[in-house]
C-alpha atoms as a PDB file:
ATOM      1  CA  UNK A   1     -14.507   1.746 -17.935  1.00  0.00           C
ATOM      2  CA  UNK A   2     -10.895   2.461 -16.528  1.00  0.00           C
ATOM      3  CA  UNK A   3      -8.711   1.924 -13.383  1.00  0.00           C
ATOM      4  CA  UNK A   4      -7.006   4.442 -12.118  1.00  0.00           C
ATOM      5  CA  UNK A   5      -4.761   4.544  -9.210  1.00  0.00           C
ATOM      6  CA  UNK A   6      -3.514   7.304  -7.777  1.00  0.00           C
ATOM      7  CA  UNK A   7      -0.211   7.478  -5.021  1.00  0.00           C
ATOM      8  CA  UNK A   8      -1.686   9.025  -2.114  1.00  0.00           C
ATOM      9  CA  UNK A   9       1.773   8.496  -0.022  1.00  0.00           C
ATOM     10  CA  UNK A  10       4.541   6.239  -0.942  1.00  0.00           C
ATOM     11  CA  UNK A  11       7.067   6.792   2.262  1.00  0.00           C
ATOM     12  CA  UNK A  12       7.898   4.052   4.482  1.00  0.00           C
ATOM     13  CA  UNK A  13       8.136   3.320   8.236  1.00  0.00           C
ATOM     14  CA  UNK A  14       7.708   7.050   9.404  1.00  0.00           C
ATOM     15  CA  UNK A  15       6.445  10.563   7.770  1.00  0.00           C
ATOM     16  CA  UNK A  16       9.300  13.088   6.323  1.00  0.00           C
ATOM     17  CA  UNK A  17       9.143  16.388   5.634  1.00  0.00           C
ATOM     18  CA  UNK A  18      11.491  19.431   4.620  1.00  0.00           C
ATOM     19  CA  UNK A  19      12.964  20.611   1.176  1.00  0.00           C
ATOM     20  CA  UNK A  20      15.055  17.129   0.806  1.00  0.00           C
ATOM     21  CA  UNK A  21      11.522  15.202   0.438  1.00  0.00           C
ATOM     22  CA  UNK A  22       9.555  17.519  -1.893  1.00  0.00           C
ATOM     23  CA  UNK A  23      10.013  15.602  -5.191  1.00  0.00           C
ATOM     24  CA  UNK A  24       8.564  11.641  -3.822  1.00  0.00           C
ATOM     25  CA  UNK A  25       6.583  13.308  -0.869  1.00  0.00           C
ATOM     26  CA  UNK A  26       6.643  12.437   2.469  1.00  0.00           C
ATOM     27  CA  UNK A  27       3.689  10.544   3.892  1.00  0.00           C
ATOM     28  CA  UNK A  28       3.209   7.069   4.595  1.00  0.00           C
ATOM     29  CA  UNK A  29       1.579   4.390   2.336  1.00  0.00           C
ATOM     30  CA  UNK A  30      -1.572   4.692   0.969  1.00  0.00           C
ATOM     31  CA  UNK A  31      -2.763   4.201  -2.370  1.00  0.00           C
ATOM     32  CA  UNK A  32      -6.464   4.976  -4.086  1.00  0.00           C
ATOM     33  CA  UNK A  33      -7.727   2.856  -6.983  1.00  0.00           C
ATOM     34  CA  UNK A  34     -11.092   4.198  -8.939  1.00  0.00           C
ATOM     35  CA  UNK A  35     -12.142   1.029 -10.564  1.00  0.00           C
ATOM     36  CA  UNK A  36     -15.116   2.163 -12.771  1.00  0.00           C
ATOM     37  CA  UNK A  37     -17.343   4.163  -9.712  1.00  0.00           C
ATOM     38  CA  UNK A  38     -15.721   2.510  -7.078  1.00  0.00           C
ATOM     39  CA  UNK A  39     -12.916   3.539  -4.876  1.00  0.00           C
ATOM     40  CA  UNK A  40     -10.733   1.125  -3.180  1.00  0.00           C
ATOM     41  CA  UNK A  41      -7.523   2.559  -0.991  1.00  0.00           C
ATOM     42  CA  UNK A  42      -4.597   0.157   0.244  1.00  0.00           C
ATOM     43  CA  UNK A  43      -3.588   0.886   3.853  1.00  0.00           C
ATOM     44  CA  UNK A  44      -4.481   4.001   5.638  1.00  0.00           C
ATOM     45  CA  UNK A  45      -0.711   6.222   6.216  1.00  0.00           C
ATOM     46  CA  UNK A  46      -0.654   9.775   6.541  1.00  0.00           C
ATOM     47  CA  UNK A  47      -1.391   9.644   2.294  1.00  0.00           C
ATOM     48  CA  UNK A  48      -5.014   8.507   3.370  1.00  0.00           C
ATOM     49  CA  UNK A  49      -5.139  12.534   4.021  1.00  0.00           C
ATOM     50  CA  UNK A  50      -5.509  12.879   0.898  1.00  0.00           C
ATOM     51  CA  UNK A  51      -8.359  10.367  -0.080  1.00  0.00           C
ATOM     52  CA  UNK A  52     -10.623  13.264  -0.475  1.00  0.00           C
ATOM     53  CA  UNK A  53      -9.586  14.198  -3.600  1.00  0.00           C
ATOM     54  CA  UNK A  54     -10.101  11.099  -5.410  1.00  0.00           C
ATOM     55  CA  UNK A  55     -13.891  11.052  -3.844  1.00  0.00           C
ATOM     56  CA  UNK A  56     -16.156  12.161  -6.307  1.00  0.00           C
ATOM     57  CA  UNK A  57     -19.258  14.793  -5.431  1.00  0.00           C
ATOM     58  CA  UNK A  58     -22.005  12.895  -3.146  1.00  0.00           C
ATOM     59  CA  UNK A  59     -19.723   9.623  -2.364  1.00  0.00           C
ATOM     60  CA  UNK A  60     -20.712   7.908   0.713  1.00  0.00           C
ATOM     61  CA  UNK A  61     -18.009   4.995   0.918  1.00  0.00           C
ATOM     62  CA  UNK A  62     -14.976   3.486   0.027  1.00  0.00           C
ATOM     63  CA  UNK A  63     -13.517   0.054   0.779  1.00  0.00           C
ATOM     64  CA  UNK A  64      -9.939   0.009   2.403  1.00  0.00           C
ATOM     65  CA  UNK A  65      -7.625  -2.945   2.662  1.00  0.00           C
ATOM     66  CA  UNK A  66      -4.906  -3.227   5.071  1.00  0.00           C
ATOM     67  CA  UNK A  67      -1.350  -5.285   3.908  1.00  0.00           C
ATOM     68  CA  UNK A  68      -1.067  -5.205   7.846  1.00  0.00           C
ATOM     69  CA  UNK A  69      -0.977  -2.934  10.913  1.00  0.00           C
ATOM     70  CA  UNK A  70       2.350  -1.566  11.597  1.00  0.00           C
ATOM     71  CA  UNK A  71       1.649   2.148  12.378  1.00  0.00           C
ATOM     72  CA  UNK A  72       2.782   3.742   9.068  1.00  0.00           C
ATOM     73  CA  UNK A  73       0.042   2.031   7.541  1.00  0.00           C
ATOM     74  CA  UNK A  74      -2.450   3.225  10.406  1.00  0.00           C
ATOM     75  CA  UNK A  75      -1.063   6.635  11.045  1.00  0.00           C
ATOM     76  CA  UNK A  76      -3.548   8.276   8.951  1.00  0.00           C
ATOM     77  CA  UNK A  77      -6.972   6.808   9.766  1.00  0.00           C
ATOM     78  CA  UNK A  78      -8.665   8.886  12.273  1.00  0.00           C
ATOM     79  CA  UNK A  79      -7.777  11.764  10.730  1.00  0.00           C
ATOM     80  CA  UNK A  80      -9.513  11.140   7.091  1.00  0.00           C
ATOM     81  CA  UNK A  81     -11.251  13.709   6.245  1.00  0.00           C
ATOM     82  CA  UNK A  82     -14.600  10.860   5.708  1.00  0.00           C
ATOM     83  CA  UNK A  83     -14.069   9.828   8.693  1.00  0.00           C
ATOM     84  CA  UNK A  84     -15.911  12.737   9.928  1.00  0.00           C
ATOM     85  CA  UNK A  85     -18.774  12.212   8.299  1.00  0.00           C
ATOM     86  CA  UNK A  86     -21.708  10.823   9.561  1.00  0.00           C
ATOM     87  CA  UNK A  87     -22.973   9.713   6.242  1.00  0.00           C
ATOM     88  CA  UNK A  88     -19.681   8.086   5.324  1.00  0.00           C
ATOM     89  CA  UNK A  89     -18.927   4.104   5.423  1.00  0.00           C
ATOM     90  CA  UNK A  90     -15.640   2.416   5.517  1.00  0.00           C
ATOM     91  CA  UNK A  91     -15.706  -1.012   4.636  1.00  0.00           C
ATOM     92  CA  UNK A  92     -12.223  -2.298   6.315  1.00  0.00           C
ATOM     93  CA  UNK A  93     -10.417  -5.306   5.432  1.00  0.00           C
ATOM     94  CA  UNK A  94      -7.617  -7.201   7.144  1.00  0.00           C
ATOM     95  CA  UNK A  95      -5.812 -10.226   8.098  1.00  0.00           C
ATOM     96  CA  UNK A  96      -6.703 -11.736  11.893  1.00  0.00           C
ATOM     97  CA  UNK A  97      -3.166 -11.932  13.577  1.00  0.00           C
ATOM     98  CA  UNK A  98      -2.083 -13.296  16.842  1.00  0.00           C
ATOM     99  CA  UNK A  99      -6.160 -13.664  17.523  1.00  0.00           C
ATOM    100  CA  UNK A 100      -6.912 -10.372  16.894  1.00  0.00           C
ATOM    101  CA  UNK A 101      -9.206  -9.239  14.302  1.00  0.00           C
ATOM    102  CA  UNK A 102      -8.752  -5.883  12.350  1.00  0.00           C
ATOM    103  CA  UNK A 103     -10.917  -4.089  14.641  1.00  0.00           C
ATOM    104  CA  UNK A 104      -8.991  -5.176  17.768  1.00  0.00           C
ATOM    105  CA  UNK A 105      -5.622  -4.493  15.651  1.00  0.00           C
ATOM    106  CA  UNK A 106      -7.072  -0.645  14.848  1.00  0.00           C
ATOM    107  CA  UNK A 107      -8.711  -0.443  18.099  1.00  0.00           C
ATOM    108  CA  UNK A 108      -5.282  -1.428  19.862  1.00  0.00           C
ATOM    109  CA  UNK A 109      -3.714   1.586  18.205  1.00  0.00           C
ATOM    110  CA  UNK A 110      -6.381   4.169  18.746  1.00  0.00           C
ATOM    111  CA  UNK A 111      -6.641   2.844  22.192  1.00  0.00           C
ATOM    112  CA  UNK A 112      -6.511   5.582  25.168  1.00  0.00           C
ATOM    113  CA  UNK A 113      -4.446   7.287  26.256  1.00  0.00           C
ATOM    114  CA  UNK A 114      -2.115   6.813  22.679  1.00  0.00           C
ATOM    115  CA  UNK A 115      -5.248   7.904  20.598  1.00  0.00           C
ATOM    116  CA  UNK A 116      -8.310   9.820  22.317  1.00  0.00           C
ATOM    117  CA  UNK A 117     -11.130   8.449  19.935  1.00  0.00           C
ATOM    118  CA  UNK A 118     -11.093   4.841  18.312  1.00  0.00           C
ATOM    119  CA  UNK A 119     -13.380   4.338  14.763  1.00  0.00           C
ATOM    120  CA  UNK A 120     -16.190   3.661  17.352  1.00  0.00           C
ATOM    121  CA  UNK A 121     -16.100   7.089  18.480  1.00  0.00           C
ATOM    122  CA  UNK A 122     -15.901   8.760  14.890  1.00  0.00           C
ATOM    123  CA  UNK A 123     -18.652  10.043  13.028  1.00  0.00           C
ATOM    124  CA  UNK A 124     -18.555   7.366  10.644  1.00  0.00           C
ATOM    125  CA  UNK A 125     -19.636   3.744   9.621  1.00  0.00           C
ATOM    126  CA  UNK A 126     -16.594   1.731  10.164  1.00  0.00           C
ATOM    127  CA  UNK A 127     -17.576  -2.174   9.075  1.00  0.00           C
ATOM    128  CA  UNK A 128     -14.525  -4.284   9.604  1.00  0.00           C
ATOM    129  CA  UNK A 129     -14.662  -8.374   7.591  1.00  0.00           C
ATOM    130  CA  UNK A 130     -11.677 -10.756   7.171  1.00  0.00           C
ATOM    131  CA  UNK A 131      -9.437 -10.632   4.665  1.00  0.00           C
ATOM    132  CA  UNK A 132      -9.164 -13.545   2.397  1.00  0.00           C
ATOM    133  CA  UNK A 133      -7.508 -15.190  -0.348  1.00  0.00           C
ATOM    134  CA  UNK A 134      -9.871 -15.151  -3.244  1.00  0.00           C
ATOM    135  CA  UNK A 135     -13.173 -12.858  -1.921  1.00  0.00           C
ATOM    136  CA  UNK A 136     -14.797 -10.786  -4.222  1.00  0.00           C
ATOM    137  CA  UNK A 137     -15.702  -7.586  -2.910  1.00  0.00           C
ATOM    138  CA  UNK A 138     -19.730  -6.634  -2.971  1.00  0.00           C
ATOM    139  CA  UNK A 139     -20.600  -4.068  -5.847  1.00  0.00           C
ATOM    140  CA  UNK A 140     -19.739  -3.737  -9.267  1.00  0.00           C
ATOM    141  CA  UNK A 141     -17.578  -3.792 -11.435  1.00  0.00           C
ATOM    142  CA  UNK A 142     -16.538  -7.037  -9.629  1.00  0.00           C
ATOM    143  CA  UNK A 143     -13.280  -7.220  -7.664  1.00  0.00           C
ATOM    144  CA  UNK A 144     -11.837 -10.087  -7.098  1.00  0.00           C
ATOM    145  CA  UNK A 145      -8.617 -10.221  -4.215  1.00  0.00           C
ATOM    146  CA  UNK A 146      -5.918 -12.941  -3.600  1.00  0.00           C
ATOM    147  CA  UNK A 147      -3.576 -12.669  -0.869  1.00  0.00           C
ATOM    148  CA  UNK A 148      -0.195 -14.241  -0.357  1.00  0.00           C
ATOM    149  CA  UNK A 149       1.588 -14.064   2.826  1.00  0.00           C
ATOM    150  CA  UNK A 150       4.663 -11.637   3.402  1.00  0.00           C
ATOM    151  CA  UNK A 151       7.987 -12.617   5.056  1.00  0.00           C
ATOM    152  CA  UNK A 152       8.159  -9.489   7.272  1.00  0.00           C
ATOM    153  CA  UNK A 153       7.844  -8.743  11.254  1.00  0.00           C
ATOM    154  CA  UNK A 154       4.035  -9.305  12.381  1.00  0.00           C
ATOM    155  CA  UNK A 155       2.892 -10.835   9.234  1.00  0.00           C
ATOM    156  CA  UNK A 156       1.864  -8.575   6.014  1.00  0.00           C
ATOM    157  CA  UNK A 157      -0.047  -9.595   3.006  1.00  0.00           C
ATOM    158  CA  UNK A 158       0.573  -9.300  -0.832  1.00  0.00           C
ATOM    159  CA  UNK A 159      -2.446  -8.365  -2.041  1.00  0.00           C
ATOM    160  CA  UNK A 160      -3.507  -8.827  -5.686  1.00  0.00           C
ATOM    161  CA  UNK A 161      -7.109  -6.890  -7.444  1.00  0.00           C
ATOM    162  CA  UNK A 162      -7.773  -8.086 -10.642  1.00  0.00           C
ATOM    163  CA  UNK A 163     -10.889  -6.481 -12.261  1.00  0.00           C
ATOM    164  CA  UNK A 164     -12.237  -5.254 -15.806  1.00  0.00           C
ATOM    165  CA  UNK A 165      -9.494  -7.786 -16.902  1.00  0.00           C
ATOM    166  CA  UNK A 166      -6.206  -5.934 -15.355  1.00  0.00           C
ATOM    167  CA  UNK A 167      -4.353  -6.780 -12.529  1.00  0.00           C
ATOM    168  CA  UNK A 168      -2.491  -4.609  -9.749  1.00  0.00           C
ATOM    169  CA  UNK A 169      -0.350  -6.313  -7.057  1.00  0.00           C
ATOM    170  CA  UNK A 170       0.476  -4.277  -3.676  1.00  0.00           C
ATOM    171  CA  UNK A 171       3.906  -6.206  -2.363  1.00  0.00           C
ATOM    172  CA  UNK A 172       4.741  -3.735   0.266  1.00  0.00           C
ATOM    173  CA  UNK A 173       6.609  -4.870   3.751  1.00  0.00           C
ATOM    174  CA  UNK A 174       8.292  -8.016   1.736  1.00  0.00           C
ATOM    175  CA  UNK A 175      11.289  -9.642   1.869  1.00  0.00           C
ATOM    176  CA  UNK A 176      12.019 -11.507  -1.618  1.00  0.00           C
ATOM    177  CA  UNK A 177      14.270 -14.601  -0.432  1.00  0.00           C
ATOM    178  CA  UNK A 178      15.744 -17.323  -2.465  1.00  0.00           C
ATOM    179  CA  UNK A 179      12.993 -19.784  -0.397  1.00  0.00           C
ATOM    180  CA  UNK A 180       9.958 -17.637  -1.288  1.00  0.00           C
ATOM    181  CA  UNK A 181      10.598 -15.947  -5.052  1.00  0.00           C
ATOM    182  CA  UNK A 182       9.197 -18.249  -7.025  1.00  0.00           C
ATOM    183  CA  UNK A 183       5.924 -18.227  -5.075  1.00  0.00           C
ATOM    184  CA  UNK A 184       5.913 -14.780  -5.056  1.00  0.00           C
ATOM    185  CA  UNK A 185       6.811 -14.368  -8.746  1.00  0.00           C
ATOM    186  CA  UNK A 186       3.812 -16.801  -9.415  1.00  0.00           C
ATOM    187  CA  UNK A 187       1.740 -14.726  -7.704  1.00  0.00           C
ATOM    188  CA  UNK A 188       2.487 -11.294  -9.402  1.00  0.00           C
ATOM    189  CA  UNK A 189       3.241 -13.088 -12.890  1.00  0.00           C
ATOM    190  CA  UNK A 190       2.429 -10.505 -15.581  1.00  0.00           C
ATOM    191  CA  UNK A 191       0.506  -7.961 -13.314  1.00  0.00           C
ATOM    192  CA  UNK A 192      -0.413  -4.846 -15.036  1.00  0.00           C
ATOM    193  CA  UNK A 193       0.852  -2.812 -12.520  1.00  0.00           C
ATOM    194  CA  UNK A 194       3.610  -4.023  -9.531  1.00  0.00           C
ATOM    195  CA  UNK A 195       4.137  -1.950  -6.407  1.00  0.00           C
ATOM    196  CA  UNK A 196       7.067  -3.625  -4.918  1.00  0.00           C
ATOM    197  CA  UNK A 197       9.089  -2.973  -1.423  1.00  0.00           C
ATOM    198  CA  UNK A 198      12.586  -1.136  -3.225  1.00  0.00           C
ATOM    199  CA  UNK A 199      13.398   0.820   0.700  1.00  0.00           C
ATOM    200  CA  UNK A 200      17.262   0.006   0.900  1.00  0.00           C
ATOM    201  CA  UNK A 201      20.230   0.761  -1.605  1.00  0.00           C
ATOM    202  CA  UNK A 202      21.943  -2.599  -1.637  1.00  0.00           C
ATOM    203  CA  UNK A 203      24.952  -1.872   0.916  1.00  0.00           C
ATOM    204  CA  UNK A 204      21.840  -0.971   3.151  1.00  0.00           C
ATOM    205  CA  UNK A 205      20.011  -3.963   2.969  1.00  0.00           C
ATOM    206  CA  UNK A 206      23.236  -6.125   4.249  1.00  0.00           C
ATOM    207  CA  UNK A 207      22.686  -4.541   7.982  1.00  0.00           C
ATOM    208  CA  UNK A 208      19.139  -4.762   7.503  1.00  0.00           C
ATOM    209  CA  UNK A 209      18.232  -8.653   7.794  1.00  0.00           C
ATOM    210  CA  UNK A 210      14.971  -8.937   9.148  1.00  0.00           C
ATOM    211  CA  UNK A 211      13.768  -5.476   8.982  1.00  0.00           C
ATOM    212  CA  UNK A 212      11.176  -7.311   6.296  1.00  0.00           C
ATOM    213  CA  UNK A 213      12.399  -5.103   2.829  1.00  0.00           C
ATOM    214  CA  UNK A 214      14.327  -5.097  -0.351  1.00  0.00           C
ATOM    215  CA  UNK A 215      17.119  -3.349  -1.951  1.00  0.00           C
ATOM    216  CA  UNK A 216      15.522  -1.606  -4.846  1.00  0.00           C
ATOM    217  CA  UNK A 217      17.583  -3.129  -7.458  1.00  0.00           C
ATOM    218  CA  UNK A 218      16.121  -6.668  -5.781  1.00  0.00           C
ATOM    219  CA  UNK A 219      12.990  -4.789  -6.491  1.00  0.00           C
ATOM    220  CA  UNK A 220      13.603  -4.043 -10.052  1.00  0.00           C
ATOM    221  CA  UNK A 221      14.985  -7.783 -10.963  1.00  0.00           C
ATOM    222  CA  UNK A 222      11.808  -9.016  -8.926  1.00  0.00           C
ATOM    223  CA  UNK A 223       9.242  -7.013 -11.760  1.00  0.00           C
ATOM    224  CA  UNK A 224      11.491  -8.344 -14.609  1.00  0.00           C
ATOM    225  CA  UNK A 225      10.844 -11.646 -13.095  1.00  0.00           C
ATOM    226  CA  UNK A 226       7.301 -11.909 -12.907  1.00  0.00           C
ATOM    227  CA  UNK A 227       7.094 -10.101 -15.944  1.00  0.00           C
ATOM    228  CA  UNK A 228       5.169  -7.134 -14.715  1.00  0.00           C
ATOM    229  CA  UNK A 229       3.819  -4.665 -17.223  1.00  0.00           C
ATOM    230  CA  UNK A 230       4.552  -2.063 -15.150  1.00  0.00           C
ATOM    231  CA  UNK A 231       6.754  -1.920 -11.810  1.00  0.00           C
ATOM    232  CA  UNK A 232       6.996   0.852  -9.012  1.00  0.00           C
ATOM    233  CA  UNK A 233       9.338   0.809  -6.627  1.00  0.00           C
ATOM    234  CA  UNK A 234       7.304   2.025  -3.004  1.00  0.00           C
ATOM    235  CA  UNK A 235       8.131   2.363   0.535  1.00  0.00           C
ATOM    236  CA  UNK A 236      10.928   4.692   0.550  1.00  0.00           C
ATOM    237  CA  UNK A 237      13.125   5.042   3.461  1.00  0.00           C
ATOM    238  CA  UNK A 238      12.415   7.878   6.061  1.00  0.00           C
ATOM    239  CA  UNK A 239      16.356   8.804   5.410  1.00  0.00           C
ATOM    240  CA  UNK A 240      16.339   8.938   1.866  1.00  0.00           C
ATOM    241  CA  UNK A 241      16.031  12.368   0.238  1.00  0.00           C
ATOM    242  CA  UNK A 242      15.721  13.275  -2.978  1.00  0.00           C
ATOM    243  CA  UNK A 243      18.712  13.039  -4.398  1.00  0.00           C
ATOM    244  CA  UNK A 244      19.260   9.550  -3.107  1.00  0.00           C
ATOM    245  CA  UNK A 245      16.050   8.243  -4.568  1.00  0.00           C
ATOM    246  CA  UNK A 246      17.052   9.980  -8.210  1.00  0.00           C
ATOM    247  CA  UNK A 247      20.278   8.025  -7.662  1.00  0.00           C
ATOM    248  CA  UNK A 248      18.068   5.006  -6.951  1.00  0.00           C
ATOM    249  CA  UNK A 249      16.242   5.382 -10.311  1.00  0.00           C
ATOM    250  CA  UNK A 250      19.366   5.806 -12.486  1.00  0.00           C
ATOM    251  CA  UNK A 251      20.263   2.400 -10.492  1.00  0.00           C
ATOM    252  CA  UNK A 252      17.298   0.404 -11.589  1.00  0.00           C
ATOM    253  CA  UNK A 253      17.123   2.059 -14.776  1.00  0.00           C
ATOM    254  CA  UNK A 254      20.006   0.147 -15.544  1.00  0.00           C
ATOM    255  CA  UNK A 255      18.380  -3.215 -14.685  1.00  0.00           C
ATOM    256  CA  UNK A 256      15.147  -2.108 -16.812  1.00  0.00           C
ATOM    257  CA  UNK A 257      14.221   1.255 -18.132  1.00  0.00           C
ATOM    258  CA  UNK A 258      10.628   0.958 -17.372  1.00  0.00           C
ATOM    259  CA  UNK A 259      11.067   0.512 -13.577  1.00  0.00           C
ATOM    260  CA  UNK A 260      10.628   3.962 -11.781  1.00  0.00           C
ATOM    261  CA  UNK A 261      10.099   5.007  -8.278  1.00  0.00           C
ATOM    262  CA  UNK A 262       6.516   6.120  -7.131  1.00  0.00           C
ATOM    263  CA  UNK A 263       6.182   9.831  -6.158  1.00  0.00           C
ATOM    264  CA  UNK A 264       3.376  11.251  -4.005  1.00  0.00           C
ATOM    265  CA  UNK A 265       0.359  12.259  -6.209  1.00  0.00           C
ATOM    266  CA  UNK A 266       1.940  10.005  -9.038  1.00  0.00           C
ATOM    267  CA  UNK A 267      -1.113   8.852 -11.128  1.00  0.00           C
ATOM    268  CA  UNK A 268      -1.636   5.942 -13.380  1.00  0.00           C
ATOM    269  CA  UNK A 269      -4.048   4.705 -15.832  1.00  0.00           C
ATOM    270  CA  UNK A 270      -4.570   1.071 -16.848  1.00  0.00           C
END
């Protein structure tokens, strides 16, 4: 039995498209993981489109986990292909914040007269739980998920799977400061696979305090640190075209030749 995951969309903060965007894609975060017969997807951006190709014939659910809320994680829910299906189940994970539940937080976004029809309205089974630190999710193979608290605008969560004796960690929407590394290399220490917050070149990042991101070169030090197997830069700014994110891997290439940058449809095998 294998894990694969598969980059559904890898952009950050906002969708891109045009010429200039072909090579790492252009929609927002979202990322499927087929653990054995089970599908689990990390946040719902415009990548969630393209869930429907990792479903196999006669699936009836997946389970999705939210880091947090912010739109560009949202964007793409009600317009999942599943979620037309009246024979389809989501089961949807996420941190309460500021007293509201996941449901409120996805309800607040599909809320009229931004959004015409919230999950309530949609054809299928949306059943929303907490999110918390060491849950295992019902089914097998078992999944077990451990959370660790972002430093990033609204709250986001590090989320670590570990099952069939691998280990991927999600560290999207992070800032990696000289108070919180440590903790945050503990947490990803020798993961078989690290998707880690790279948006800004360095200069960029200086402007950018409290925006809640890295530099990708902090993001390339930060898998060397933890000692990931395997490290991939995500969230790549809406500006940043092609060419700048080649630039950005001959930058962290430097740092450690097996850091790369994801790219849309990018799939991986552990």
């Amino acid at each position: 039995m294998k894990i694969l995951l598969k980059v559904l969309g890898c952009r950050g903060s906002i969708p891109r498209s045009g010429k200039e965007f072909e090579n790492y894609g252009g929609a927002t975060s979202s990322y499927g993981i087929r653990i054995g017969e089970r599908l689990v997807v990390l946040d719902a951006g415009t990548g969630i489109l393209r869930v429907n190709d990792m479903l196999k014939e006669g699936e009836k659910e997946l389970t999705l986990l939210f880091s947090h809320t912010h739109a560009d994680h949202l964007l793409g829910l009600p317009m999942c292909f599943p979620a037309f299906s009246k024979d389809f189940t989501f089961h949807v994970y996420g941190k309460t914040r500021n007293g509201k539940t996941i449901k409120d937080q996805v309800d607040a976004y599909l809320e009229d007269p931004t959004w015409p029809v919230n999950t309530d309205k949609l054809p299928a089974n949306f059943i929303y739980a907490p999110l918390e630190d060491g849950m295992i999710l019902p089914g097998e193979p078992e999944i077990r998920i451990n959370i660790m608290e972002a430093v990033h605008p609204n709250g986001c969560c590090l989320i670590k799977l570990s099952a069939l004796g691998k280990t991927i960690v999600y560290a999207t929407d992070c800032t990696i400061t000289d108070a919180n590394r440590a903790e945050m290399a503990e947490f990803a220490m020798k993961a078989d696979l690290l998707l880690i917050d790279g948006q800004y070149t360095p200069v960029e990042l200086g402007g950018k305090a409290g925006f809640g991101h890295n530099s990708w070169t902090d993001a390339a030090e930060f898998g060397q640190l933890c000692h990931a197997r395997r490290t991939l830069i995500v969230h790549h700014d809406p500006y940043h075209k092609d060419v700048d994110l080649d630039r950005a891997t001959e930058d962290v290439y430097y740092i450690d030749p097996s850091v790369n940058l994801a790219y849309e449809g990018e799939e991986i095998e552990l």
